[in-house]
C-alpha atoms as a PDB file:
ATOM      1  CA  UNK A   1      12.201-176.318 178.245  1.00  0.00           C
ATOM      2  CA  UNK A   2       9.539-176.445 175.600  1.00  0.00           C
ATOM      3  CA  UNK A   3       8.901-179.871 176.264  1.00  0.00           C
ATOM      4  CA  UNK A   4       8.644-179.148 179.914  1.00  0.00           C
ATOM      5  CA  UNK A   5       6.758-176.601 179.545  1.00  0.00           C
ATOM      6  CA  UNK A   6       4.066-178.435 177.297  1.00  0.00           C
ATOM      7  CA  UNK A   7       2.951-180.794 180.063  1.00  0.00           C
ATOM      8  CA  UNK A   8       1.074-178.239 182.143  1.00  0.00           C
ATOM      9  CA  UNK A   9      -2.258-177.294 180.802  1.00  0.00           C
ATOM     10  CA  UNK A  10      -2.463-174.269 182.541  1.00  0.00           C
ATOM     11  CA  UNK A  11       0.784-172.785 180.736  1.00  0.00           C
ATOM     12  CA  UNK A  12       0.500-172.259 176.705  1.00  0.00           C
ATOM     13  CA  UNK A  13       4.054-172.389 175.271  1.00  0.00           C
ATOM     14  CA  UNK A  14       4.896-169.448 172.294  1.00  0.00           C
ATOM     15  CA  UNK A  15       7.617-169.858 170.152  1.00  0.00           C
ATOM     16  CA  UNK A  16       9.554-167.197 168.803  1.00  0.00           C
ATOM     17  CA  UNK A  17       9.100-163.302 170.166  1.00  0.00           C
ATOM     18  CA  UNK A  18       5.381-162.517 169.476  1.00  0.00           C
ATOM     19  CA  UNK A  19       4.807-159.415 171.937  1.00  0.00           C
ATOM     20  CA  UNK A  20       0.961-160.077 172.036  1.00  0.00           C
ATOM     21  CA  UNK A  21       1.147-163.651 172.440  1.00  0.00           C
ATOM     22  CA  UNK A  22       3.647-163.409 175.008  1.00  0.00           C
ATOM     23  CA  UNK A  23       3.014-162.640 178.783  1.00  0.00           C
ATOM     24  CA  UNK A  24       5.949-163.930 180.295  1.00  0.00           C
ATOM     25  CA  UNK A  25       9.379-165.221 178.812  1.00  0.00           C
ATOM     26  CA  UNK A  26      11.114-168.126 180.165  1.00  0.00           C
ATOM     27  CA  UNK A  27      15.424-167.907 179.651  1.00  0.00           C
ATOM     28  CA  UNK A  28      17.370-170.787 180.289  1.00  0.00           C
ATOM     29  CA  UNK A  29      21.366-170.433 180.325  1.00  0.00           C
ATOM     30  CA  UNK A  30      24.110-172.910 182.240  1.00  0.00           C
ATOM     31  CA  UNK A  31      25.390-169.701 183.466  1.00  0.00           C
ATOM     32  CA  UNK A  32      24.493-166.557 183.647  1.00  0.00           C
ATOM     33  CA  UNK A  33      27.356-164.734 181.414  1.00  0.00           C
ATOM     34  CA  UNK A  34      27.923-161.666 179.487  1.00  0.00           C
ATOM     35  CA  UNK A  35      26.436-162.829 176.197  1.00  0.00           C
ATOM     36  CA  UNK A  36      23.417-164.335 178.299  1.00  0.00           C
ATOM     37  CA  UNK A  37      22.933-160.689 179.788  1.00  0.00           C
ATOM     38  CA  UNK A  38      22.938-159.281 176.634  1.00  0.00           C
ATOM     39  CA  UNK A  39      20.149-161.717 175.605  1.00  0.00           C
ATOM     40  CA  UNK A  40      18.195-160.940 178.278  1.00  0.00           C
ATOM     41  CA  UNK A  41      18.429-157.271 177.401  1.00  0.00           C
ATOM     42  CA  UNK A  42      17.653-157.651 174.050  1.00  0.00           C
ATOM     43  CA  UNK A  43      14.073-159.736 174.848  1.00  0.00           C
ATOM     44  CA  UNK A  44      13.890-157.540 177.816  1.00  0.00           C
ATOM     45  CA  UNK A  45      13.768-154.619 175.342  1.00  0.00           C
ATOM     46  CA  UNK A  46      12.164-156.076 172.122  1.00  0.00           C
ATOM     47  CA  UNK A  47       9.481-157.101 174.485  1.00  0.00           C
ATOM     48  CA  UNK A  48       8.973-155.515 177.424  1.00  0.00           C
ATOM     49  CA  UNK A  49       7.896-159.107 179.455  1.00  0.00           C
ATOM     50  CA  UNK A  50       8.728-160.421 182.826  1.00  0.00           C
ATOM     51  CA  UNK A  51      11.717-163.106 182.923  1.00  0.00           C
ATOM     52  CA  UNK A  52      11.849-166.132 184.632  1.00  0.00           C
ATOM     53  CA  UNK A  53      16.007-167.062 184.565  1.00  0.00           C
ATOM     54  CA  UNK A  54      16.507-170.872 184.879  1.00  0.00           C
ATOM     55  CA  UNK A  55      20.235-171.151 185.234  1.00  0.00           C
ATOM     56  CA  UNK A  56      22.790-173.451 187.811  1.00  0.00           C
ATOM     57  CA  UNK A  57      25.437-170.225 187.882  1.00  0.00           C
ATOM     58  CA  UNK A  58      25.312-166.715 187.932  1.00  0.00           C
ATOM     59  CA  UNK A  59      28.629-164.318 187.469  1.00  0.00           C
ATOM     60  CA  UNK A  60      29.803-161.820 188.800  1.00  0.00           C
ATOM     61  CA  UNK A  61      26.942-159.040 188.454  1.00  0.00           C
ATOM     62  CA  UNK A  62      25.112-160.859 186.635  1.00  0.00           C
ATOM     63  CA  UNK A  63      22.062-160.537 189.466  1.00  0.00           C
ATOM     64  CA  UNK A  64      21.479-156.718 189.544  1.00  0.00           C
ATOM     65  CA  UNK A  65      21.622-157.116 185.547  1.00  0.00           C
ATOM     66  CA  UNK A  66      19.226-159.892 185.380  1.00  0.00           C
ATOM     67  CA  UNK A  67      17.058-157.605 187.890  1.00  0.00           C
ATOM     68  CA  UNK A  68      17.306-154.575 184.972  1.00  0.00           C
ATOM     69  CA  UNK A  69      16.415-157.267 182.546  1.00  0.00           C
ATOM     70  CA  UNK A  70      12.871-157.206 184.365  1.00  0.00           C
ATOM     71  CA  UNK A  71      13.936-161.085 185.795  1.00  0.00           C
ATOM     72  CA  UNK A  72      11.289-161.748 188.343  1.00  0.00           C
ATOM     73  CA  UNK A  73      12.387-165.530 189.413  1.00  0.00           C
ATOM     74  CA  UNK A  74      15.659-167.332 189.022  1.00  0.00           C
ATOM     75  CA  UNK A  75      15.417-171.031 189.567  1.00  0.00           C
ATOM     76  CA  UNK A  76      18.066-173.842 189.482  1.00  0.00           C
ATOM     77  CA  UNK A  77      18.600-175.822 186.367  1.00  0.00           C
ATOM     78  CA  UNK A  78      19.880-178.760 187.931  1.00  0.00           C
ATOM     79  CA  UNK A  79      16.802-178.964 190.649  1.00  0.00           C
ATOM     80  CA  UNK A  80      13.841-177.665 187.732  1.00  0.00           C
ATOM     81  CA  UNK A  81      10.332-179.467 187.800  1.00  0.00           C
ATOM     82  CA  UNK A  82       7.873-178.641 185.381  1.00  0.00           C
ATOM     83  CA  UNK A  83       5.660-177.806 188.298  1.00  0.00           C
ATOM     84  CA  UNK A  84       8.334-175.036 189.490  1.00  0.00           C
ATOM     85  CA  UNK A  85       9.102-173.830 186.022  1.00  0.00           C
ATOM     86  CA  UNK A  86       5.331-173.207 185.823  1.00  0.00           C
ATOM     87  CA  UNK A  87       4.793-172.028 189.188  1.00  0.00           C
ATOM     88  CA  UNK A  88       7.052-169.065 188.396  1.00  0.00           C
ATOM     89  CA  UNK A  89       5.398-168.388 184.854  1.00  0.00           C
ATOM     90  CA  UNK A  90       1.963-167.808 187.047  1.00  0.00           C
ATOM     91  CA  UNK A  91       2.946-165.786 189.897  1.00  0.00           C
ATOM     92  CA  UNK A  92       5.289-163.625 186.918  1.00  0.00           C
ATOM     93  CA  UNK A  93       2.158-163.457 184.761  1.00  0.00           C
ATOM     94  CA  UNK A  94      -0.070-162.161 187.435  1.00  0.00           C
ATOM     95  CA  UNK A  95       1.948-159.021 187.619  1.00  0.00           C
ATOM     96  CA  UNK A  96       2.374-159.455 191.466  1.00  0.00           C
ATOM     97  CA  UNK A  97       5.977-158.919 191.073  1.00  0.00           C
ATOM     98  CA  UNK A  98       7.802-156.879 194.044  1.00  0.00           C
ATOM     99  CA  UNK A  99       9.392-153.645 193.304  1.00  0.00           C
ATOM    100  CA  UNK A 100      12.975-153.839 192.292  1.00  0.00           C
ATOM    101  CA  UNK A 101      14.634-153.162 195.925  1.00  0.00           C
ATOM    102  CA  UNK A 102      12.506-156.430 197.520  1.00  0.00           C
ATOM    103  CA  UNK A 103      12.760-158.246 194.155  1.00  0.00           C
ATOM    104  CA  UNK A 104      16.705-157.487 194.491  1.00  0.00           C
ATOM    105  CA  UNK A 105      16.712-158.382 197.691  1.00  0.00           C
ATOM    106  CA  UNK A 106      14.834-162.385 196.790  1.00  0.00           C
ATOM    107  CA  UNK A 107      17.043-162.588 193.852  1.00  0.00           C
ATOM    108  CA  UNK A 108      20.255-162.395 196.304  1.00  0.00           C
ATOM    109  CA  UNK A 109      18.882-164.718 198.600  1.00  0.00           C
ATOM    110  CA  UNK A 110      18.045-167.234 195.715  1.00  0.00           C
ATOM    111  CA  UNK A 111      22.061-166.662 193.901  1.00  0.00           C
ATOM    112  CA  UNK A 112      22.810-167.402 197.363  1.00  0.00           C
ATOM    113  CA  UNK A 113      20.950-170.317 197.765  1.00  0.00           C
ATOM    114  CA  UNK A 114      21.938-171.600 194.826  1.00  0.00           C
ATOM    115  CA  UNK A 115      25.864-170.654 195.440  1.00  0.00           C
ATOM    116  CA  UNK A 116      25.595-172.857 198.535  1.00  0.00           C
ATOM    117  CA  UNK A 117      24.162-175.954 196.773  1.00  0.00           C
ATOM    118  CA  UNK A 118      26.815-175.929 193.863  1.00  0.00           C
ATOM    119  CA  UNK A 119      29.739-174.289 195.466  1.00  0.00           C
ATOM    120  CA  UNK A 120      32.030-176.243 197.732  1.00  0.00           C
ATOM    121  CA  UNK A 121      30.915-174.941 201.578  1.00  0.00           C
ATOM    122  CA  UNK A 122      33.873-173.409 202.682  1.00  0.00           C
ATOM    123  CA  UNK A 123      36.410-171.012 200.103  1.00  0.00           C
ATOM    124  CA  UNK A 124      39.457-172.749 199.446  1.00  0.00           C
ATOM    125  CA  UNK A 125      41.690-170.190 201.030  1.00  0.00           C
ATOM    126  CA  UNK A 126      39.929-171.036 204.158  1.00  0.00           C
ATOM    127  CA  UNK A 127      39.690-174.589 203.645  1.00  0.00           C
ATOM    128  CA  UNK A 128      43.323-175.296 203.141  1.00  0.00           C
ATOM    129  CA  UNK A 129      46.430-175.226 205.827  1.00  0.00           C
ATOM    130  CA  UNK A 130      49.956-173.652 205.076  1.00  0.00           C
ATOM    131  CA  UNK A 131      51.304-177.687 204.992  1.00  0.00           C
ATOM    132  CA  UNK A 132      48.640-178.241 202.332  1.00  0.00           C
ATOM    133  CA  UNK A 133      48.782-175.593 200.163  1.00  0.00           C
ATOM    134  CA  UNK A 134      53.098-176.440 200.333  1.00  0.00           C
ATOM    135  CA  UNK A 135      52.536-180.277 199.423  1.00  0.00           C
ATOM    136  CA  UNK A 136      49.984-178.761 196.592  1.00  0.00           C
ATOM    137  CA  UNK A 137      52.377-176.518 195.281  1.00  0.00           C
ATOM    138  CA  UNK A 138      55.019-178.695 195.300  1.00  0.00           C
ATOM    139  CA  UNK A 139      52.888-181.125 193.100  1.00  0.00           C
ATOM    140  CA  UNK A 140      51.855-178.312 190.475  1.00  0.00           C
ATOM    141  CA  UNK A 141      56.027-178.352 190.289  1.00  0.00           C
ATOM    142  CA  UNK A 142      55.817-181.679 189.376  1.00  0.00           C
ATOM    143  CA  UNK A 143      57.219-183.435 192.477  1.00  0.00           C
ATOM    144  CA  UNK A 144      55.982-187.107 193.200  1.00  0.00           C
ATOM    145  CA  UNK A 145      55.259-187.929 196.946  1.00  0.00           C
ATOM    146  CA  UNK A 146      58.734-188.967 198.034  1.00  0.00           C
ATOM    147  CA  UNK A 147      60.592-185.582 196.158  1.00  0.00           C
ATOM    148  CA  UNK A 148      57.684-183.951 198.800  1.00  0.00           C
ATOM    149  CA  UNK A 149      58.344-185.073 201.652  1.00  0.00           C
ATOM    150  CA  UNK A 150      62.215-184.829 201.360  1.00  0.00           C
ATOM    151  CA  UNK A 151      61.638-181.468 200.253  1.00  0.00           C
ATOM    152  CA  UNK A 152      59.177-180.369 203.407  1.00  0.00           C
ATOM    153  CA  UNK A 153      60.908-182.730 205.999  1.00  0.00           C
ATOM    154  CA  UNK A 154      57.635-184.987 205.987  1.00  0.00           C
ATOM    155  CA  UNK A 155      57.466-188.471 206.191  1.00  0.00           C
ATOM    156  CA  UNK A 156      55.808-189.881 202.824  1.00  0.00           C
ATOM    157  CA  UNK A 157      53.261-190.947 205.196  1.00  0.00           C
ATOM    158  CA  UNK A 158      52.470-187.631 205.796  1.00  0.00           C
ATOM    159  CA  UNK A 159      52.164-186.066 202.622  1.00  0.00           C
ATOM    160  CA  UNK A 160      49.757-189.255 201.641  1.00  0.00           C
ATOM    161  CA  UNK A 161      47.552-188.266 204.745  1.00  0.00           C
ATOM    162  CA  UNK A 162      48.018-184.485 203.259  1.00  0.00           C
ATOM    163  CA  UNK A 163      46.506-184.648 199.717  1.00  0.00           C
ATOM    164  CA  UNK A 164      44.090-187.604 200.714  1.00  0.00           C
ATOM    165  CA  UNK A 165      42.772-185.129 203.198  1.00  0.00           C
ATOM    166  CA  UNK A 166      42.416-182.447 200.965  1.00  0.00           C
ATOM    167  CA  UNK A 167      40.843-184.307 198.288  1.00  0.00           C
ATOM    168  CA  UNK A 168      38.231-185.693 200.494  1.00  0.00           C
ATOM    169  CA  UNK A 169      37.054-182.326 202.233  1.00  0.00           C
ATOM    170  CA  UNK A 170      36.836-180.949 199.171  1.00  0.00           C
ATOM    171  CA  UNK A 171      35.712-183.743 197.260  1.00  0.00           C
ATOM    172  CA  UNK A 172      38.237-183.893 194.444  1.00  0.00           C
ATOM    173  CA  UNK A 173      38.771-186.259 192.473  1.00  0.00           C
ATOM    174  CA  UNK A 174      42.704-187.096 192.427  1.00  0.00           C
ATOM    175  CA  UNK A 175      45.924-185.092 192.725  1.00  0.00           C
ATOM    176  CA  UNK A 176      45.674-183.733 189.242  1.00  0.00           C
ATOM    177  CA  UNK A 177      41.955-182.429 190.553  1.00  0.00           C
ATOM    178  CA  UNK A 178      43.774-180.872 193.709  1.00  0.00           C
ATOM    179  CA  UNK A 179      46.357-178.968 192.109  1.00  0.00           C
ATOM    180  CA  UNK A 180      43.590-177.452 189.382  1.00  0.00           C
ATOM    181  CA  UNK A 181      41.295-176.587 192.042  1.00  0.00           C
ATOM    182  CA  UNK A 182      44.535-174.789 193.795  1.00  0.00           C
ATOM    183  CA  UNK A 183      45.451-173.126 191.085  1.00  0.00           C
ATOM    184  CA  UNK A 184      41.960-172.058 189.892  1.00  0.00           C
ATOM    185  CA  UNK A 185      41.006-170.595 193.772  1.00  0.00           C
ATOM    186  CA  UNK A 186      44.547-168.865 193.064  1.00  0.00           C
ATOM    187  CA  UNK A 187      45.818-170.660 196.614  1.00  0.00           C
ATOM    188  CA  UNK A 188      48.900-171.620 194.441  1.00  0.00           C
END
């Protein structure tokens, strides 16, 4: 981040938590967890700065925490420029920042954004059939294709077409892929 950072001559990077050197703080987590909340709280606190959030994931309120945390931006990780990165450092430097119901209100739309980008498009409850979520289940049990189809009263044909199917729409990997991403939506 430093490093990024650095390049732009209209951004001066401080390290460590000097309050009067400071004008904004830039956080950067792969998600935004517990212990990064408490972070944020704790620099929110010791000093008192805007927050720009640079993160790919944010759980489960996380976003009206990071909004308590005085976070004024939240950008992608995975799509950051140093031109974005200090973009946001201006506009959250200039003290233009919108009170916390509008502010709330960007900060959804951008967790949403970003949601849509990393997430797959449709849930997986949704996005898999009663004869899918069987042949999955049946391979969690440990069942190879033919056990499957003798078991459902499917050709072997079928079942193939089945978990092919589902691992393209939902751009797995393999069966072993399939049957975590089942399990992990809690479809199985």
């Amino acid at each position: 981040m430093v490093d990024l950072l650095d390049t732009r001559a209209s951004v001066a990077v401080v390290e460590g938590r000097a309050r009067d050197e400071t004008d904004v703080v830039v956080a950067a987590f792969d998600r935004l967890s517990a212990d990064a909340v408490a972070a944020l709280r704790e620099v929110a606190v010791e000093l008192g700065k805007p927050i720009v959030l640079v993160t790919d994931l944010i759980e489960e309120g996380g976003l009206a925490a990071a909004v308590a945390c005085r976070v004024v931006a939240i950008l992608p990780r995975s799509a950051m420029t140093d031109s974005r990165v200090a973009d946001s450092v201006r506009v959250a430097a200039s003290g233009t920042v919108s009170p916390t119901s509008a502010l709330l209100d960007r900060l959804t739309e951008h967790a949403e954004r970003l949601n849509r980008v990393l997430a797959p498009s449709t849930p997986a409850g949704s996005a898999l059939s009663s004869r899918e979520i069987d042949v999955l289940r049946l391979m969690a049990d440990g069942f190879d294709t033919q056990e499957i189809a003798t078991e459902l009263s499917y050709s072997e044909r079928t079942v193939k077409n089945v978990i092919y199917a589902v691992t393209d729409r939902l751009r797995l990997r393999n069966r072993s892929h399939a049957v975590a991403y089942a399990i992990r939506e809690g479809v199985i």
